[in-house]
Protein backbone atom coordinates (compact mmCIF):
# COMPACT_ATOMS: atom_id res chain seq x y z
CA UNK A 1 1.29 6.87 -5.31
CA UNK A 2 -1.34 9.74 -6.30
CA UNK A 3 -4.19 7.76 -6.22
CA UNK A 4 -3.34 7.01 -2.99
CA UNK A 5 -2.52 10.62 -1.53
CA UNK A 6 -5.83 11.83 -3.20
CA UNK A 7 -7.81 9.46 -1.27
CA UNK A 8 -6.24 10.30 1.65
CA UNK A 9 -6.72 14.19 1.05
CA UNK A 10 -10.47 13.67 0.62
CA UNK A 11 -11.29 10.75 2.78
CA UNK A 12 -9.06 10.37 5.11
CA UNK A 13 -9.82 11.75 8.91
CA UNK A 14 -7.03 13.38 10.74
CA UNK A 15 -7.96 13.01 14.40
CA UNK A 16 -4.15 14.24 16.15
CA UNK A 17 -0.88 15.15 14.93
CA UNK A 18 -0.55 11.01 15.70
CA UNK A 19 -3.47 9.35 14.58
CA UNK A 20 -5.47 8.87 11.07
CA UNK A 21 -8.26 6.81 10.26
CA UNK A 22 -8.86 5.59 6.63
CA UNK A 23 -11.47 2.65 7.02
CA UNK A 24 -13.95 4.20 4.69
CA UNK A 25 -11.06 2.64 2.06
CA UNK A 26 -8.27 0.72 3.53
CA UNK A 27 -8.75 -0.80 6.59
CA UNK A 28 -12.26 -1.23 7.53
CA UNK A 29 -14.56 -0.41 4.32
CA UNK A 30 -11.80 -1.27 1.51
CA UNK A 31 -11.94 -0.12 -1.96
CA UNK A 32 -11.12 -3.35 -4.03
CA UNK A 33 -9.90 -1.65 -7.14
CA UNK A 34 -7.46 0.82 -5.01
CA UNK A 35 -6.50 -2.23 -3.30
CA UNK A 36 -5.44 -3.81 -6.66
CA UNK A 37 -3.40 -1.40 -7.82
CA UNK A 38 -1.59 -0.70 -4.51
CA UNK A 39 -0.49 -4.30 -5.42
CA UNK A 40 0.53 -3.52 -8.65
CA UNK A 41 2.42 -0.59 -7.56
CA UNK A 42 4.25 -2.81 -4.93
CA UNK A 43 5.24 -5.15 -8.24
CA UNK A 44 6.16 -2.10 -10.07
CA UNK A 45 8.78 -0.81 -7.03
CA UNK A 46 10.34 -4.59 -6.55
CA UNK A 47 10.22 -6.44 -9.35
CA UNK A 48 13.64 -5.54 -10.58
CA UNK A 49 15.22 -6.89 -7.24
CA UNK A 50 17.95 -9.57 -7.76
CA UNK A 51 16.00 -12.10 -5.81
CA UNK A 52 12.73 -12.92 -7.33
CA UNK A 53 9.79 -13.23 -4.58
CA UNK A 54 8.51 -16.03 -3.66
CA UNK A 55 6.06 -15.31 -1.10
CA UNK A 56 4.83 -11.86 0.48
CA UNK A 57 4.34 -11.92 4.42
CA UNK A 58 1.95 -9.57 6.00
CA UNK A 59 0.69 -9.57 9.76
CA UNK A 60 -3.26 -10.08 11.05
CA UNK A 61 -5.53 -8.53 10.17
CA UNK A 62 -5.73 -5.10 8.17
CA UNK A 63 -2.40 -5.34 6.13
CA UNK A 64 -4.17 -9.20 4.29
CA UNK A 65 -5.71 -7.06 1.59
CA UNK A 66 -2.50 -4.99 0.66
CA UNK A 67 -0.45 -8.42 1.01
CA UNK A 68 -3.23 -10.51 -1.43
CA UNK A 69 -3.16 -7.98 -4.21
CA UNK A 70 0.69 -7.92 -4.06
CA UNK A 71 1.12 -11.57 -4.28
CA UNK A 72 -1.80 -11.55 -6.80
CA UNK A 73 0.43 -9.33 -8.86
CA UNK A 74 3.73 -11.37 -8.44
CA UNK A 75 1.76 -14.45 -9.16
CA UNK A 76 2.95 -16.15 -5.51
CA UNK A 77 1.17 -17.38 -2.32
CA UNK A 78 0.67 -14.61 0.55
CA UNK A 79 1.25 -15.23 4.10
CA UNK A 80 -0.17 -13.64 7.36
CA UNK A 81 0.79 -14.15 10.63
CA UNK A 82 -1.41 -14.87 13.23
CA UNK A 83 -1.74 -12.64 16.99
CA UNK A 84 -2.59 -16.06 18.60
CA UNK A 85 -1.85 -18.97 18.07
CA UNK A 86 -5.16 -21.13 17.59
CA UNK A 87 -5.81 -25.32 18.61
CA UNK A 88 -5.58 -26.58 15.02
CA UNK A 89 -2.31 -24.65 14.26
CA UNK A 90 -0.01 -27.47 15.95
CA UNK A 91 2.94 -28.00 14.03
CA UNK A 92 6.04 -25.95 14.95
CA UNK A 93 5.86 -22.32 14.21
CA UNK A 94 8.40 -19.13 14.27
CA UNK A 95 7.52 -16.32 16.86
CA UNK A 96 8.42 -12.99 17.46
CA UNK A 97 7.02 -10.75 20.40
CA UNK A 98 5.14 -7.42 19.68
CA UNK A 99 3.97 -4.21 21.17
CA UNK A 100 0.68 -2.70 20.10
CA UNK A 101 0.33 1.04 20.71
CA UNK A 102 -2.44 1.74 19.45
CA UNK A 103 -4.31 -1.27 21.42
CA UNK A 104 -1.53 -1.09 24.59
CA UNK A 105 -1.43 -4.38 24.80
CA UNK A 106 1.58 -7.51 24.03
CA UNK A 107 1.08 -10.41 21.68
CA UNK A 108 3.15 -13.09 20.24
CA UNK A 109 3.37 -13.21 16.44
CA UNK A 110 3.63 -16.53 14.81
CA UNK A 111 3.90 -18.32 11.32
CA UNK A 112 4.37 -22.07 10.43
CA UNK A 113 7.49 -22.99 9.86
CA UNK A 114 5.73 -25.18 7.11
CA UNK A 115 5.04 -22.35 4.31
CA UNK A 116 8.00 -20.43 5.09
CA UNK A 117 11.70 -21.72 4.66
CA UNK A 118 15.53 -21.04 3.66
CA UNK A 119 14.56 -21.04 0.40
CA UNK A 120 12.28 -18.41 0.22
CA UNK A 121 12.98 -14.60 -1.32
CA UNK A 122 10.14 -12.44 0.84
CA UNK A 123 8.20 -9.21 0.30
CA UNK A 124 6.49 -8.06 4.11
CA UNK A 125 3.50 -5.84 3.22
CA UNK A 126 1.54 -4.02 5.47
CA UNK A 127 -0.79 -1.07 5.80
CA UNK A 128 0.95 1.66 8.66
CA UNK A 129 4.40 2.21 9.03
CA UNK A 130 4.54 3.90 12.52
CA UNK A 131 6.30 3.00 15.28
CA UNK A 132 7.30 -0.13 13.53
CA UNK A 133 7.02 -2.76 16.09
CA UNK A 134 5.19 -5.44 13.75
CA UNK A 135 7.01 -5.11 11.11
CA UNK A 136 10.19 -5.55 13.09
CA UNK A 137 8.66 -8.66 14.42
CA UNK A 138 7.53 -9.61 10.45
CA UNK A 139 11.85 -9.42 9.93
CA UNK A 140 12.69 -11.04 12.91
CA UNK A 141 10.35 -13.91 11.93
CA UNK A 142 11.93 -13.94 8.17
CA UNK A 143 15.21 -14.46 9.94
CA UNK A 144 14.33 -17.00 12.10
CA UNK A 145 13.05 -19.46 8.79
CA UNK A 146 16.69 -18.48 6.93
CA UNK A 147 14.85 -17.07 4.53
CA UNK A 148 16.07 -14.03 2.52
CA UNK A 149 13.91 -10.57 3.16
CA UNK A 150 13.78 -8.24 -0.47
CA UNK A 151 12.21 -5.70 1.29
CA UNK A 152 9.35 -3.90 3.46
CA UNK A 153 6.28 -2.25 1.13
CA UNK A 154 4.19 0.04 3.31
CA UNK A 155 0.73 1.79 2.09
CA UNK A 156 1.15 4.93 4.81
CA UNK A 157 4.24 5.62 6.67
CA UNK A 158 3.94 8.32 9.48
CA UNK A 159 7.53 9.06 8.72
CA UNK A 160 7.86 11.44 11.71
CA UNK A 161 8.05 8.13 14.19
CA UNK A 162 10.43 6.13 14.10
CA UNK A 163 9.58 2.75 12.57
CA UNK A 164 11.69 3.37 9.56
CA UNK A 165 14.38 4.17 11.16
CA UNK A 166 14.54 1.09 13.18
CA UNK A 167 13.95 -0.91 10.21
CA UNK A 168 16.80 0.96 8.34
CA UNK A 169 19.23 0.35 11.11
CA UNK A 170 18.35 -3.42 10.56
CA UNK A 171 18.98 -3.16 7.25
CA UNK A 172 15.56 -3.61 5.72
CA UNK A 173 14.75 -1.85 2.23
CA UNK A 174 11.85 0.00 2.79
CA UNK A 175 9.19 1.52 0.34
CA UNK A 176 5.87 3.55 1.58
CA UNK A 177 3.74 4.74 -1.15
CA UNK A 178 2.41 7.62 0.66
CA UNK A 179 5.10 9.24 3.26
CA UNK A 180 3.33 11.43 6.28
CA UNK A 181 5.57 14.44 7.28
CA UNK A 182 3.36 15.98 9.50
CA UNK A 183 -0.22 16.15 10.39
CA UNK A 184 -3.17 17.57 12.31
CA UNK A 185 -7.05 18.27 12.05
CA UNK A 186 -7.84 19.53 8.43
CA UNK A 187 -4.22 19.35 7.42
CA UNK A 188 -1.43 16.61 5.94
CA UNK A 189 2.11 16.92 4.51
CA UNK A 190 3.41 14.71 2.20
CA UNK A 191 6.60 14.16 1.85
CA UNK A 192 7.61 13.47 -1.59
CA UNK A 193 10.41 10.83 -1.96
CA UNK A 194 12.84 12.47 -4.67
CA UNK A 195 13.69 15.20 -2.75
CA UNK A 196 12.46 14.81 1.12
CA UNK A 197 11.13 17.72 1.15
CA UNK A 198 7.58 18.19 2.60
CA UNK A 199 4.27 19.43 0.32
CA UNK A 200 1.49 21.19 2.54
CA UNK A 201 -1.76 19.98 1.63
CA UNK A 202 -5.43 21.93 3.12
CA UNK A 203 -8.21 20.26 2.30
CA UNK A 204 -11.75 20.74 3.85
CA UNK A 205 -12.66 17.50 3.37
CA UNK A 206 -9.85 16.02 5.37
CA UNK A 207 -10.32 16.26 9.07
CA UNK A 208 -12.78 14.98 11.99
């Protein structure tokens, strides 16, 4: 997605070869219309699967946005699961453990078992695509209810760790719209989908 990529380039800040921050747009100061039209783009890449979506699945708290516009532009409800489980959520629920990195800490995942069933065709969407741990927890949930997953829609995958790969080996479809080959202070590489191949990108503006 070039919108994307662009706003990345000049906003986003590159603080290791491991970690970015983008919450001047995504994640902590979101750009609504950008947020929209990752949606759409998310229709655009899965609306010819042979299982139309009934509900998208995200996890708490910065992949909701990403997750809302999607299922705004399917037309379906969104769900998020919660890091805790909270007093008035009392009916049963499905659970899967994570592993933050980035906060080093363990938490249980968990959604009712209410808005999420056998019958259901899902779409998880989230923001980061690292390491992979929550969205592995996001399919092991969908596979708990019997539903059927579509696929995994990611904003930015850091494609040089190793969440896709451990979604691949599950079998998961998986779509980022801006793939990470590399990075560092001052300097990203995209790598372009068609051919893997990776485009060096210098900006001044990107960096700490």
């Amino acid at each position: 997605m070039q919108a994307l990529k662009e706003r990345i380039r000049q906003e986003g800040l590159i603080l290791s070869d491991t970690v970015m921050k983008v919450d001047s747009f995504l994640n902590h100061q979101v750009d609504t219309e950008l947020a929209l039209a990752i949606g759409r783009e998310f229709k655009e890449i899965f609306k010819n699967s042979d299982r139309p979506i009934t509900k998208v699945l995200t996890i708490e708290a910065s992949g909701i946005q990403f997750a809302m516009a999607a299922a705004i532009a399917f037309g379906v409800p969104f769900i998020y699961a919660k890091k805790k489980k909270v007093i008035t959520l009392a009916e049963s629920v499905y659970t899967a453990p994570v592993h933050s990195f980035t906060r080093g800490e363990h938490y249980q995942i968990s959604v009712s078992q209410k808005y999420l069933g056998a019958e259901d065709h899902v779409l998880i969407v989230d923001d980061f695509l690292a390491t992979g741990a929550a969205l592995v927890g996001l399919v092991d949930i969908v596979k708990e209810s019997g539903a059927s997953l579509v696929g995994v829609g990611c904003v930015i995958e850091k494609s040089f760790q190793e969440g896709r790969g451990l979604l691949e080996d599950k079998g998961v479809n998986v779509h980022s719209l801006a793939r990470i080959a590399a990075m560092s202070p001052g300097e990203v590489h995209f790598m372009e989908d068609n051919d893997q191949t990776i485009k060096p990108i210098k900006e001044s503006a990107v960096g700490c």
